[in-house]
C-alpha atoms as a PDB file:
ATOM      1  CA  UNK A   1      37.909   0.935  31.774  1.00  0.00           C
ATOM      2  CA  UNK A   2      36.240  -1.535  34.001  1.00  0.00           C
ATOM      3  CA  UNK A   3      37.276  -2.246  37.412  1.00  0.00           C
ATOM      4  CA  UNK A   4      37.192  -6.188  36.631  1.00  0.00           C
ATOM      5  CA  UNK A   5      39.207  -6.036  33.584  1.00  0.00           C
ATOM      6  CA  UNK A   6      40.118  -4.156  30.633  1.00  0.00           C
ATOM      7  CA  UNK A   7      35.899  -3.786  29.694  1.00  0.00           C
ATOM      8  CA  UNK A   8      33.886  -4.831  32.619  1.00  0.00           C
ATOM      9  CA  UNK A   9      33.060  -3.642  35.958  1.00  0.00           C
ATOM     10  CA  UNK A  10      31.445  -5.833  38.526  1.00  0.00           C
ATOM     11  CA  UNK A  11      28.386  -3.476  38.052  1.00  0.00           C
ATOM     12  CA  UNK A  12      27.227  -4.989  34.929  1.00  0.00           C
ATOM     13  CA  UNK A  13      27.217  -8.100  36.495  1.00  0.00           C
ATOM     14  CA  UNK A  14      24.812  -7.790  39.557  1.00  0.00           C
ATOM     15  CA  UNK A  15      21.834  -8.848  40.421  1.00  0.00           C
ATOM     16  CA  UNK A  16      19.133  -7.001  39.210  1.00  0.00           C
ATOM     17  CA  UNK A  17      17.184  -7.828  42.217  1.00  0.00           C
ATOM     18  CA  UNK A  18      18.156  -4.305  43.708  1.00  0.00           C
ATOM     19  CA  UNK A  19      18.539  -5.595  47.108  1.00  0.00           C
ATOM     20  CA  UNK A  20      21.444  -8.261  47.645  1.00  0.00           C
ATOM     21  CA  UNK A  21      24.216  -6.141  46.197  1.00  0.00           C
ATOM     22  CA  UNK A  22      25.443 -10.217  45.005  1.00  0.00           C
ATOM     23  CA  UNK A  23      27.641 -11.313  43.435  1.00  0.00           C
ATOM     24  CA  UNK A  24      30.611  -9.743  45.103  1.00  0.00           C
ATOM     25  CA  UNK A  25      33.076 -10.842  42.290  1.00  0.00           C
ATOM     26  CA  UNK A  26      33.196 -12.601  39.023  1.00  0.00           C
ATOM     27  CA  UNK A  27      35.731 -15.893  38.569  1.00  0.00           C
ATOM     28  CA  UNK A  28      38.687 -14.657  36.391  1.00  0.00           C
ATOM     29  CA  UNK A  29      38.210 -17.598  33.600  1.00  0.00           C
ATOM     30  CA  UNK A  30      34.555 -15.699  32.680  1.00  0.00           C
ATOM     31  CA  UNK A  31      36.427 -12.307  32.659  1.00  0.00           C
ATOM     32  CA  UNK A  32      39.036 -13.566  30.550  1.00  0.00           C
ATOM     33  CA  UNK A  33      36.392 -15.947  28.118  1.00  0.00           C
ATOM     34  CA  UNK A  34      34.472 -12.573  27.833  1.00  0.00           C
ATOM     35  CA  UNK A  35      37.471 -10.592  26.963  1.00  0.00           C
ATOM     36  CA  UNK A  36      38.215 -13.340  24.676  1.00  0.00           C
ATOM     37  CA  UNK A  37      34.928 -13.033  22.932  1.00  0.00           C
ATOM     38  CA  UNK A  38      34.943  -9.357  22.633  1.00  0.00           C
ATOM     39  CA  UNK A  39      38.169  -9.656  20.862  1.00  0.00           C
ATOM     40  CA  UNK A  40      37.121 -11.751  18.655  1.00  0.00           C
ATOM     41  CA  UNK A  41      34.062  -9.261  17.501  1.00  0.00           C
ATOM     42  CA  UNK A  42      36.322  -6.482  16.708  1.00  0.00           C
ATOM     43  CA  UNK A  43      36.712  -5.139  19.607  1.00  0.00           C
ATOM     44  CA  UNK A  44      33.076  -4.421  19.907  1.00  0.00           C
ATOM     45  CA  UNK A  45      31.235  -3.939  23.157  1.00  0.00           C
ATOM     46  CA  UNK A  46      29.836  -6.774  24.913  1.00  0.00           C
ATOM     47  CA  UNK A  47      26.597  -6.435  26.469  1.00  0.00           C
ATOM     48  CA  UNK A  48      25.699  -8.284  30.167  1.00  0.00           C
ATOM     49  CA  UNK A  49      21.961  -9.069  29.445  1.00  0.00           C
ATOM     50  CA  UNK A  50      22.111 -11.030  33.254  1.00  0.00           C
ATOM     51  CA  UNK A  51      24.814 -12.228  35.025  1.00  0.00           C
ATOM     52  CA  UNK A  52      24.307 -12.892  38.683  1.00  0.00           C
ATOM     53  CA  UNK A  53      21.141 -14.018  40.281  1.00  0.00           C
ATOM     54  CA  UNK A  54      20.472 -14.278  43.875  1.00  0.00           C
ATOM     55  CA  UNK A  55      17.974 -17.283  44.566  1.00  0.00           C
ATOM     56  CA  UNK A  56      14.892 -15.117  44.755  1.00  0.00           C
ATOM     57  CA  UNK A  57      15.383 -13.332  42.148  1.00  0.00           C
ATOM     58  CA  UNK A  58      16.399 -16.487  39.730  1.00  0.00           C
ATOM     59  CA  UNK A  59      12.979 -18.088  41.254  1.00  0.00           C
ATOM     60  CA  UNK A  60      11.012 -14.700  40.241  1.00  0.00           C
ATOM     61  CA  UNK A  61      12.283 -15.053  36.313  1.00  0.00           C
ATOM     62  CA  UNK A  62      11.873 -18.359  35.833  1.00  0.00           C
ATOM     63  CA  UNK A  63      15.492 -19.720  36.125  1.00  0.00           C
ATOM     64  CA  UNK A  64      16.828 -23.256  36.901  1.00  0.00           C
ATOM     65  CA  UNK A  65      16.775 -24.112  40.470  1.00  0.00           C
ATOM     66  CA  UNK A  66      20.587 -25.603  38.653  1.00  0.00           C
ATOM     67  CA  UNK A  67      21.462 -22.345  37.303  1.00  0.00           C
ATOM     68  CA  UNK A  68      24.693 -21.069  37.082  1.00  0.00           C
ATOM     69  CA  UNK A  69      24.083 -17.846  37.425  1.00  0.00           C
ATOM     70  CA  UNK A  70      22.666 -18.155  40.780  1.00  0.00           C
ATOM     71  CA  UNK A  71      24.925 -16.544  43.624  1.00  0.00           C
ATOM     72  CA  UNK A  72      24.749 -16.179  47.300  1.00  0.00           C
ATOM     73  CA  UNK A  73      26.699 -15.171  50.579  1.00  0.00           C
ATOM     74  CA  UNK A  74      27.860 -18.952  51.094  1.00  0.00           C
ATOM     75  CA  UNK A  75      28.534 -18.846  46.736  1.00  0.00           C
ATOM     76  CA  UNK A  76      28.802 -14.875  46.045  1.00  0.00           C
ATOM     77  CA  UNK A  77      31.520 -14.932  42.922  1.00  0.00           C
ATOM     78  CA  UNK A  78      29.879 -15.382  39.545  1.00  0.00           C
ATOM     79  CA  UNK A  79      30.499 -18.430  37.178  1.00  0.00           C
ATOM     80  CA  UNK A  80      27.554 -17.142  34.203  1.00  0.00           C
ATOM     81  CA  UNK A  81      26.633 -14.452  32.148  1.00  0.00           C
ATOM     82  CA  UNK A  82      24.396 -13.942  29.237  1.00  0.00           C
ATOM     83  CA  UNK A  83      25.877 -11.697  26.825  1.00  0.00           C
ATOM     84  CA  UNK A  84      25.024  -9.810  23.459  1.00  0.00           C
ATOM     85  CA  UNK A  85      26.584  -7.290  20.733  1.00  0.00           C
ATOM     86  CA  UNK A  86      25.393  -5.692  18.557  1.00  0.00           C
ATOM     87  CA  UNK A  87      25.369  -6.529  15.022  1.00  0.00           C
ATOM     88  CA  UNK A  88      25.998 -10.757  15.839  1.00  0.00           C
ATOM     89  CA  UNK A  89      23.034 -13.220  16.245  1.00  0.00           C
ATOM     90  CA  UNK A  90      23.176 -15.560  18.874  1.00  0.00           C
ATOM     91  CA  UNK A  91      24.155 -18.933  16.338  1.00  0.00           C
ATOM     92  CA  UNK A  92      27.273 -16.670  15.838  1.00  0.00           C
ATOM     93  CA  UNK A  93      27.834 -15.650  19.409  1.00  0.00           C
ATOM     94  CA  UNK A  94      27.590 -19.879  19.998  1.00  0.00           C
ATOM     95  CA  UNK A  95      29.935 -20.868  17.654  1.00  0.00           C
ATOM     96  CA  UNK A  96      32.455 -18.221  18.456  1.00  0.00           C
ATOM     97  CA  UNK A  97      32.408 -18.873  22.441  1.00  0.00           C
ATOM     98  CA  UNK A  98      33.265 -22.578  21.457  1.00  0.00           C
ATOM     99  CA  UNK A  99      36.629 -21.502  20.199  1.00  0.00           C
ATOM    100  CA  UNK A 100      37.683 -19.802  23.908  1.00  0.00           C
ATOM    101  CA  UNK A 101      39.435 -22.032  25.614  1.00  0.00           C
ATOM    102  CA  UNK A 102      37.611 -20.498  29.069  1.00  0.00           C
ATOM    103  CA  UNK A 103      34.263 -21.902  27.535  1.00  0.00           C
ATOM    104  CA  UNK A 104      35.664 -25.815  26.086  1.00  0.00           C
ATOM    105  CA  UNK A 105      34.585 -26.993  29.525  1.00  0.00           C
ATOM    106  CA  UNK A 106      31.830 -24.947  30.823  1.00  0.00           C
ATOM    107  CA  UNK A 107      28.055 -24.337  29.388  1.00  0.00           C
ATOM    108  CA  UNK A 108      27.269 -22.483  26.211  1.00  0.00           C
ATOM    109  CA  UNK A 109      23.654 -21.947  26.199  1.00  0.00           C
ATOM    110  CA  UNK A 110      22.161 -21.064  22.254  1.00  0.00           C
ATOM    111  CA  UNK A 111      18.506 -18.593  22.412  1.00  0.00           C
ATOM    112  CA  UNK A 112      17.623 -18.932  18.953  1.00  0.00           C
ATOM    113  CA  UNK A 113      16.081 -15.343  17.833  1.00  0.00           C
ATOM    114  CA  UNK A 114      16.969 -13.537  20.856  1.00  0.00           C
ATOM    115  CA  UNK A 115      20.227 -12.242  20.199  1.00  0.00           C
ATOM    116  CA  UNK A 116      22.133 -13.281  23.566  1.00  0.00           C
ATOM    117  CA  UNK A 117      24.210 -16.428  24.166  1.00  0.00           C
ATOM    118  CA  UNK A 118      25.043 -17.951  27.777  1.00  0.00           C
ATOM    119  CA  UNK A 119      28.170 -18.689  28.728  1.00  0.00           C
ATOM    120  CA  UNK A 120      29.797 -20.304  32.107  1.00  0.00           C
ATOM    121  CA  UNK A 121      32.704 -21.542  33.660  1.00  0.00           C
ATOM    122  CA  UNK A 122      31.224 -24.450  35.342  1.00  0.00           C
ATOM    123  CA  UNK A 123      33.915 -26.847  35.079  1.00  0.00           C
ATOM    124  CA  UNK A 124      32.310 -29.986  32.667  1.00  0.00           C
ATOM    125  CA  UNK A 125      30.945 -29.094  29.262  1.00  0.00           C
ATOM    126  CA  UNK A 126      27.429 -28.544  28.310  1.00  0.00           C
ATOM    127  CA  UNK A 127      25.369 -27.309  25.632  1.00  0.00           C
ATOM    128  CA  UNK A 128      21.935 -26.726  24.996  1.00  0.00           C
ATOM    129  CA  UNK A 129      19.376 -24.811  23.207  1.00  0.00           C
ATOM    130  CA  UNK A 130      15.794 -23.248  24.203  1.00  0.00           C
ATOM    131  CA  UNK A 131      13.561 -23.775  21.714  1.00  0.00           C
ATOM    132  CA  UNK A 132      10.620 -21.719  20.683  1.00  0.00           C
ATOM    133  CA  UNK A 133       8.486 -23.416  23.439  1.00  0.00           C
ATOM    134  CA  UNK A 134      10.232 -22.828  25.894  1.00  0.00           C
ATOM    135  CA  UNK A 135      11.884 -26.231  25.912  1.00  0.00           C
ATOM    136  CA  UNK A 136      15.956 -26.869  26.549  1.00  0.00           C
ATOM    137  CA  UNK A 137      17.161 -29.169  24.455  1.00  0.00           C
ATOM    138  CA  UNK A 138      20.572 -30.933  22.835  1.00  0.00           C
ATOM    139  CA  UNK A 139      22.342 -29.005  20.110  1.00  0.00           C
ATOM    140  CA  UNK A 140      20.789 -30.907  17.210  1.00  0.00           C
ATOM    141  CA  UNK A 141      23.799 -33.064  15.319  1.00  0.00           C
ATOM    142  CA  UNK A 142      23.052 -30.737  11.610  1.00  0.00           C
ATOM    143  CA  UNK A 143      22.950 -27.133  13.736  1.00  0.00           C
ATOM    144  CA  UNK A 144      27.117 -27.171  12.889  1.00  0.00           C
ATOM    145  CA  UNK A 145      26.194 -27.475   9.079  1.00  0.00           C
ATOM    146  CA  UNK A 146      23.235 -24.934   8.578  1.00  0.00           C
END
């Protein structure tokens, strides 16, 4: 049992800086889109690849200065997470977290081959993809028929 909600404790979602001890809480939509998600897998353990970021540590892994992961004292409660389970390839996490109502207005972020999806609560919708380069780009119009 997590201390957040029924499978997540604010542990899995800090910094992995080591030093800020940020974020100091997670906005209940994300918690609930999560849940949501997990559901929808069977019930099978999501994983938090990275969830909160504290400036320096966002700077030191190559983040968006826009991020929404990014958290600090004046912003400590945590709007993003990247998240993975076992046994479902990130495509499949992408179009599942676009049927959680959470997610219909926030940022679902695709990582083709790397097994995680991104997910926010940021309040407008936005999707994107990173391509093999390294490059973000729009969802490309035939990715829904493949």
């Amino acid at each position: 049992m997590g201390d957040l909600s029924a499978h997540f404790s604010l542990s899995e979602f800090r910094c992995k800086c080591g030093k800020c001890g940020l974020p100091t809480g997670v906005n209940p939509a994300l918690l609930d889109g999560l849940e949501t998600l997990r559901g929808m897998a069977g019930d099978v353990p999501l994983g938090v690849n990275s969830g909160g970021r504290c400036p320096q540590h966002n700077r030191a892994v190559g983040g968006s200065i826009w991020s929404q992961h990014i958290v600090n004292p004046q912003k400590p409660v945590l709007d993003a997470a990247d998240v993975a389970i076992r046994g479902f390839g990130s495509k499949q996490l992408f179009l599942m977290a676009e049927q959680i109502p959470q997610f219909f207005v926030g940022g679902i972020g695709y990582y083709p081959g790397k097994g995680f999806v991104h997910v926010d609560v940021r309040g407008r919708k936005a999707r994107w993809m990173r391509t093999a380069d390294g490059q973000y780009k729009k969802i490309p119009a035939d990715f829904y028929r493949a």
